[in-house]
Protein backbone atom coordinates (compact mmCIF):
# COMPACT_ATOMS: atom_id res chain seq x y z
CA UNK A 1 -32.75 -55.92 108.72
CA UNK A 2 -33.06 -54.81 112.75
CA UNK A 3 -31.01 -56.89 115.19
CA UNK A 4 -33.21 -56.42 118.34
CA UNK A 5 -30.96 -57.62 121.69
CA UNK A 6 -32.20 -58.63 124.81
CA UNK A 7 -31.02 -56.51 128.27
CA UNK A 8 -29.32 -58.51 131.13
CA UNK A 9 -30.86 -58.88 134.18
CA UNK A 10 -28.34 -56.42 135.87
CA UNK A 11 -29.44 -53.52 132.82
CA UNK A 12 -33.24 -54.46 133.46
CA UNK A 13 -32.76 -53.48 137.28
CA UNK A 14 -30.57 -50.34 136.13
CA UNK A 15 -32.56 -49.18 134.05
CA UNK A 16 -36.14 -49.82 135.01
CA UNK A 17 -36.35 -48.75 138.66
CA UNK A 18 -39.94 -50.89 138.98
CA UNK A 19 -40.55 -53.24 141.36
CA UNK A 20 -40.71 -56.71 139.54
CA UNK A 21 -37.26 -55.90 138.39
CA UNK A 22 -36.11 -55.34 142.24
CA UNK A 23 -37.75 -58.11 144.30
CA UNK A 24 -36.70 -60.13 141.04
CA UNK A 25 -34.29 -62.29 142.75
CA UNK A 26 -33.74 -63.82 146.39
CA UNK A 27 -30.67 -62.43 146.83
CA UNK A 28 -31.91 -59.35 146.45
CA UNK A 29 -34.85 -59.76 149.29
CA UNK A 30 -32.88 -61.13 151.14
CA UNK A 31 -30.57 -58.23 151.25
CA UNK A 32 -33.48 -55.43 151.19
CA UNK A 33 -34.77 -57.62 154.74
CA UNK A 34 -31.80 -57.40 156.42
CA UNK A 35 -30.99 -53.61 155.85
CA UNK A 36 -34.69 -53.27 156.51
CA UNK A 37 -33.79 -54.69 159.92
CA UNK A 38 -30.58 -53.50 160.94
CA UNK A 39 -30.37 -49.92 158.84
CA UNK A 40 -26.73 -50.18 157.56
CA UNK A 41 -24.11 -52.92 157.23
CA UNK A 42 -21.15 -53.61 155.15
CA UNK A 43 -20.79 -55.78 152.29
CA UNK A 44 -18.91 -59.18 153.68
CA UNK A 45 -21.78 -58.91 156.61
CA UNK A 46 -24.48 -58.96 154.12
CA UNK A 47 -22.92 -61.72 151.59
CA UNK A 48 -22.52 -63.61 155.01
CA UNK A 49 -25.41 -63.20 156.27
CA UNK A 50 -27.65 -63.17 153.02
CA UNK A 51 -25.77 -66.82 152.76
CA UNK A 52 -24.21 -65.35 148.98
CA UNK A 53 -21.07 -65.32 147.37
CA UNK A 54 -19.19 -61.75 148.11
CA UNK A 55 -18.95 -61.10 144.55
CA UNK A 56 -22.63 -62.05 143.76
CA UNK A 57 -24.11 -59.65 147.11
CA UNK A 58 -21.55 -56.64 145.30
CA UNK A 59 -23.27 -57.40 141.82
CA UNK A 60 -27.10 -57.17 143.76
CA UNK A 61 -25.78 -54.16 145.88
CA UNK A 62 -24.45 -52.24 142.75
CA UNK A 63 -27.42 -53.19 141.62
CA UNK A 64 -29.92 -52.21 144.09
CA UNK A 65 -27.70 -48.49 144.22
CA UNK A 66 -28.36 -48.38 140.59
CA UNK A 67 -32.13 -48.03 140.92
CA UNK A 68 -32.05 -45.71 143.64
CA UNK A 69 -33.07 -47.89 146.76
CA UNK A 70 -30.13 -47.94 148.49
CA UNK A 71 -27.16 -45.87 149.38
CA UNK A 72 -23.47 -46.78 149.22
CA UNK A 73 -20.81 -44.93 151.45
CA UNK A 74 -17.23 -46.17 151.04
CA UNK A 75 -14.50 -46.03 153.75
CA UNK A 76 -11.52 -46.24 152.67
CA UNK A 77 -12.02 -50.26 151.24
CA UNK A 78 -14.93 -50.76 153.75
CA UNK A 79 -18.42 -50.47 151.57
CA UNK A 80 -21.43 -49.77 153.87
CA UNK A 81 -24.91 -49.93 152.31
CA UNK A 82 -28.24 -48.68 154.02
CA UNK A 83 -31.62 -47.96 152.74
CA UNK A 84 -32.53 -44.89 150.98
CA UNK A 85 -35.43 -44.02 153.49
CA UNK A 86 -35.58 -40.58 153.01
CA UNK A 87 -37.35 -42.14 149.87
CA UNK A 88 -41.44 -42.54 150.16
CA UNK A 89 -41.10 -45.40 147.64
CA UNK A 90 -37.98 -47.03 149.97
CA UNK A 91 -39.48 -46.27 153.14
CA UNK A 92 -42.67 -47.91 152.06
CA UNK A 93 -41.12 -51.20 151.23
CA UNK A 94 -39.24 -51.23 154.34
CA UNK A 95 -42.47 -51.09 155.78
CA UNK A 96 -43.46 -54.02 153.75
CA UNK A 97 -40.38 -56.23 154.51
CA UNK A 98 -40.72 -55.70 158.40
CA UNK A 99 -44.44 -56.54 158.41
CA UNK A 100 -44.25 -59.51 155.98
CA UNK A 101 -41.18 -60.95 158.03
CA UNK A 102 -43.23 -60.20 161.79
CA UNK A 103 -46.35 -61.51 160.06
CA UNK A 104 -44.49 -64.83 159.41
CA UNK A 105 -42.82 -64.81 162.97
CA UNK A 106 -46.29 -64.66 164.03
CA UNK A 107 -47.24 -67.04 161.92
CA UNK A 108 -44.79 -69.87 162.81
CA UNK A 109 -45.05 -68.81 166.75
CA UNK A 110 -48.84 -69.84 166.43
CA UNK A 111 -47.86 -73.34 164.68
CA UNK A 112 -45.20 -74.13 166.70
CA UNK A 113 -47.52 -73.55 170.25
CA UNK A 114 -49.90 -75.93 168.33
């Protein structure tokens, strides 16, 4: 008899680096657009201004450094995340995230003159 188990969400990410498994949650966007924006924060910036829990932006973060597209550097108890953009695949979706996110600036800009 084979007992086949199901992966968590958090082993999915680790372990297949793919794209579904990264844009997979909001949280996780939302994070990716603002270090798309900004370059490099720290994590109680980007739970606070992802609008997420602290312990629920660490979980994405770890995850997120776990396939590769980010980069954590740790000072002292001060964890400061930034894009891997020496990446092609990274650099790439940052271009994605700051064209989608102008695109919909646009976008609203045109309603709201309407």
């Amino acid at each position: 008899m084979t007992t086949t188990t199901t992966a968590t969400t958090e082993e999915e990410v680790r372990d297949a680096k793919g794209l579904d498994r990264i844009l997979s949650s909001a949280g996780r966007i939302r994070i990716l657009q603002r270090l798309s924006h900004i370059g490099e924060d720290n994590l109680t910036d980007i739970a606070r201004r992802t609008g997420q829990s602290y312990t629920a932006t660490a979980r994405h973060l770890d995850q997120l450094v776990a396939a590769g597209v980010i980069q954590e550097k740790n000072y002292g108890r001060v964890r400061i995340f930034r894009l891997r953009i020496e990446t092609e695949r990274v650099r790439k979706l940052r271009e994605l995230i700051t064209e989608w996110d102008q695109s919909s600036e646009r976008s609203l800009e045109t309603i709201v003159e309407q």
